[in-house]
C-alpha atoms as a PDB file:
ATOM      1  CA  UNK A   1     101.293 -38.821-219.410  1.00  0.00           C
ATOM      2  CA  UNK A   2     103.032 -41.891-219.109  1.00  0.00           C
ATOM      3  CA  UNK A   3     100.478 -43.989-217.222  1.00  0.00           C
ATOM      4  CA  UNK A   4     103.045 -46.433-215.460  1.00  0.00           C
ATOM      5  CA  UNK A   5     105.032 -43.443-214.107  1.00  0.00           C
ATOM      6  CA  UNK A   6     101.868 -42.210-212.381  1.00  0.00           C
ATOM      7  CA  UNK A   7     100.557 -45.729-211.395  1.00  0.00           C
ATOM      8  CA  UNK A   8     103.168 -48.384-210.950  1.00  0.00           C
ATOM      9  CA  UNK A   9     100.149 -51.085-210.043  1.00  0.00           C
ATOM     10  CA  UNK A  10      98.326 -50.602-214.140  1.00  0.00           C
ATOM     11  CA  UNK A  11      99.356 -53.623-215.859  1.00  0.00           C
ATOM     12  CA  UNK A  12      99.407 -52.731-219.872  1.00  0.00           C
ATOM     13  CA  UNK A  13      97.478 -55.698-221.226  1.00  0.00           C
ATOM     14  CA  UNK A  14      97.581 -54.507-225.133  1.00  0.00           C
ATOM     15  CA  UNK A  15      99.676 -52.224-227.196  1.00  0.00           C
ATOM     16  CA  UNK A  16      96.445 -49.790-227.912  1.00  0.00           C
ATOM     17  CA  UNK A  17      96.465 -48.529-224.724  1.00  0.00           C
ATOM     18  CA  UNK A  18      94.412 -51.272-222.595  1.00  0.00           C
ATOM     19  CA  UNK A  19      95.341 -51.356-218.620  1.00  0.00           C
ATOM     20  CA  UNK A  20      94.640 -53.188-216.073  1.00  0.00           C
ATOM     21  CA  UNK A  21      94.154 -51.257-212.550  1.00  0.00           C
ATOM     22  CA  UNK A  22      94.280 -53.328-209.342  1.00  0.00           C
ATOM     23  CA  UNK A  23      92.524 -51.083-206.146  1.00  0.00           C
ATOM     24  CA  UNK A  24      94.339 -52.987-203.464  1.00  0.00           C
ATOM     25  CA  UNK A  25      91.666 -51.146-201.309  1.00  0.00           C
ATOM     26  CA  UNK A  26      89.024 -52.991-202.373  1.00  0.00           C
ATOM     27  CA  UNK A  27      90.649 -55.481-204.487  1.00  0.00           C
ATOM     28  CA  UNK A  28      88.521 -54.454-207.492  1.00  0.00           C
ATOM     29  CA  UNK A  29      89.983 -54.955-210.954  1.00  0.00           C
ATOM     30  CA  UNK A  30      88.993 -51.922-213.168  1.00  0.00           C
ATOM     31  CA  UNK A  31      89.888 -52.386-217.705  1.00  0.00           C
ATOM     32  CA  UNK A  32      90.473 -49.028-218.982  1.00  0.00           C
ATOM     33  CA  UNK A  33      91.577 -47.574-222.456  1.00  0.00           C
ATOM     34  CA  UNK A  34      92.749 -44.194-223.069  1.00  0.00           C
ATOM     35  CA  UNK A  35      92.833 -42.793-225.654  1.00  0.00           C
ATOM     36  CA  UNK A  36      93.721 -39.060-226.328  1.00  0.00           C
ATOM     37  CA  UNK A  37      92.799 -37.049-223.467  1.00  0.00           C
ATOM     38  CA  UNK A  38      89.706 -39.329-222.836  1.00  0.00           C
ATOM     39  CA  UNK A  39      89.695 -42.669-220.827  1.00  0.00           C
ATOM     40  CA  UNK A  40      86.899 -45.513-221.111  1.00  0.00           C
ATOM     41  CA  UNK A  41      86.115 -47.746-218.229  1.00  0.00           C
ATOM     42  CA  UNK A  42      85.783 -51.509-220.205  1.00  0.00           C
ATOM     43  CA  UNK A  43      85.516 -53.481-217.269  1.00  0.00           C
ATOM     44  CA  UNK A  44      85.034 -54.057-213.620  1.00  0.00           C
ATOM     45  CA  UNK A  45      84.854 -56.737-211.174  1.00  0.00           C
ATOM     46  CA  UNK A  46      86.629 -58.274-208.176  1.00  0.00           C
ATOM     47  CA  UNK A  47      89.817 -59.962-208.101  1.00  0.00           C
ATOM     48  CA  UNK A  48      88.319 -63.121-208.537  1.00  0.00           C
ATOM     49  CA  UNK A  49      85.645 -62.401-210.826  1.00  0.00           C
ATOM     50  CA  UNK A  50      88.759 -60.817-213.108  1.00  0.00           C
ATOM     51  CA  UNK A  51      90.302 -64.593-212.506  1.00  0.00           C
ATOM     52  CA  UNK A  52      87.418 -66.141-214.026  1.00  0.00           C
ATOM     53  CA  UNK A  53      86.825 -63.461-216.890  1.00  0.00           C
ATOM     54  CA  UNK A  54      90.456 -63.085-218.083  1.00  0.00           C
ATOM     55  CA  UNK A  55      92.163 -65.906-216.383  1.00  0.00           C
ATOM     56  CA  UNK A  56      95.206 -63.438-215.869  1.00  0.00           C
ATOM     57  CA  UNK A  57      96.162 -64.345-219.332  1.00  0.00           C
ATOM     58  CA  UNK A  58      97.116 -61.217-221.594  1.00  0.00           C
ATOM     59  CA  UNK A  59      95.514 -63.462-224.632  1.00  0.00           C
ATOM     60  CA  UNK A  60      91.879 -64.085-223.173  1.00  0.00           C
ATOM     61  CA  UNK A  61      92.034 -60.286-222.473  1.00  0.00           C
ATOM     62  CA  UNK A  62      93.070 -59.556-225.852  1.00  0.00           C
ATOM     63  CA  UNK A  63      90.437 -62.211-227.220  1.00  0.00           C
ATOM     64  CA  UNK A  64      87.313 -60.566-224.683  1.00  0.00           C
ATOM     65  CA  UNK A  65      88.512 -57.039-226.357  1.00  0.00           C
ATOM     66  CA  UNK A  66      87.961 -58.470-229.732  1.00  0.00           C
ATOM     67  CA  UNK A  67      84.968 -60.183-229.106  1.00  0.00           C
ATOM     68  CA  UNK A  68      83.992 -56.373-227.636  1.00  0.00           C
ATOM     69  CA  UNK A  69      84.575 -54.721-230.474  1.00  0.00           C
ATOM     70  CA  UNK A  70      87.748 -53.112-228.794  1.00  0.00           C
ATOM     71  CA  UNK A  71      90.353 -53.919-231.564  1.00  0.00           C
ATOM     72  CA  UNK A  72      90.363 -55.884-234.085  1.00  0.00           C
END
Protein backbone atom coordinates (compact mmCIF):
# COMPACT_ATOMS: atom_id res chain seq x y z
CA UNK A 1 0.00 0.00 0.00
CA UNK A 2 1.63 3.04 -0.80
CA UNK A 3 0.91 5.09 2.33
CA UNK A 4 1.08 8.66 0.63
CA UNK A 5 -1.45 7.56 -2.04
CA UNK A 6 -3.92 6.73 0.74
CA UNK A 7 -2.97 9.72 3.02
CA UNK A 8 -1.59 12.74 1.28
CA UNK A 9 -1.21 14.60 4.97
CA UNK A 10 1.71 11.48 6.38
CA UNK A 11 4.91 13.17 6.15
CA UNK A 12 7.76 10.25 5.66
CA UNK A 13 10.28 11.35 8.26
CA UNK A 14 12.88 8.26 7.64
CA UNK A 15 13.59 5.85 4.90
CA UNK A 16 12.48 2.70 7.28
CA UNK A 17 9.15 3.48 7.07
CA UNK A 18 8.64 6.30 9.91
CA UNK A 19 5.50 8.81 9.24
CA UNK A 20 4.30 11.50 10.54
CA UNK A 21 0.27 11.80 10.64
CA UNK A 22 -1.25 15.25 11.26
CA UNK A 23 -5.33 14.80 12.47
CA UNK A 24 -6.31 18.27 11.39
CA UNK A 25 -9.41 17.32 13.55
CA UNK A 26 -7.83 17.51 16.55
CA UNK A 27 -4.53 18.72 15.58
CA UNK A 28 -2.84 15.69 17.19
CA UNK A 29 0.48 14.54 15.75
CA UNK A 30 0.55 10.65 15.75
CA UNK A 31 4.67 8.73 14.80
CA UNK A 32 3.96 5.52 13.24
CA UNK A 33 6.18 2.72 11.61
CA UNK A 34 4.98 0.01 9.51
CA UNK A 35 6.37 -2.51 8.91
CA UNK A 36 4.99 -5.61 6.99
CA UNK A 37 1.42 -5.84 7.46
CA UNK A 38 1.78 -4.49 11.09
CA UNK A 39 1.93 -0.73 12.13
CA UNK A 40 3.40 0.64 15.59
CA UNK A 41 2.13 3.80 17.10
CA UNK A 42 5.79 5.59 18.37
CA UNK A 43 4.40 8.71 19.32
CA UNK A 44 1.63 11.07 20.12
CA UNK A 45 1.04 14.50 21.16
CA UNK A 46 -0.40 17.84 20.03
CA UNK A 47 0.82 20.04 17.44
CA UNK A 48 2.74 21.91 19.74
CA UNK A 49 3.93 19.38 21.99
CA UNK A 50 5.32 17.66 18.45
CA UNK A 51 7.06 21.38 18.05
CA UNK A 52 8.83 21.01 21.17
CA UNK A 53 9.68 17.15 20.86
CA UNK A 54 10.89 17.12 17.21
CA UNK A 55 11.21 20.74 16.44
CA UNK A 56 9.79 19.86 12.86
CA UNK A 57 13.27 18.90 12.03
CA UNK A 58 13.55 15.41 10.13
CA UNK A 59 17.11 15.09 12.14
CA UNK A 60 15.82 15.45 15.87
CA UNK A 61 13.18 12.88 14.70
CA UNK A 62 15.71 10.69 13.34
CA UNK A 63 17.99 11.35 16.54
CA UNK A 64 14.62 10.66 19.20
CA UNK A 65 14.23 7.25 16.99
CA UNK A 66 17.75 6.36 17.75
CA UNK A 67 17.81 7.29 21.13
CA UNK A 68 14.40 4.84 21.07
CA UNK A 69 15.92 2.11 19.92
CA UNK A 70 14.02 2.59 16.51
CA UNK A 71 17.06 2.36 14.10
CA UNK A 72 20.23 2.52 14.51
Amino acid sequence: MDIIKARPDADRVHSDNFYFFNINVHRTMILIVFEEQEAEILWVGSHSEYDKTFKGNKKTIETWLRNHGKIN
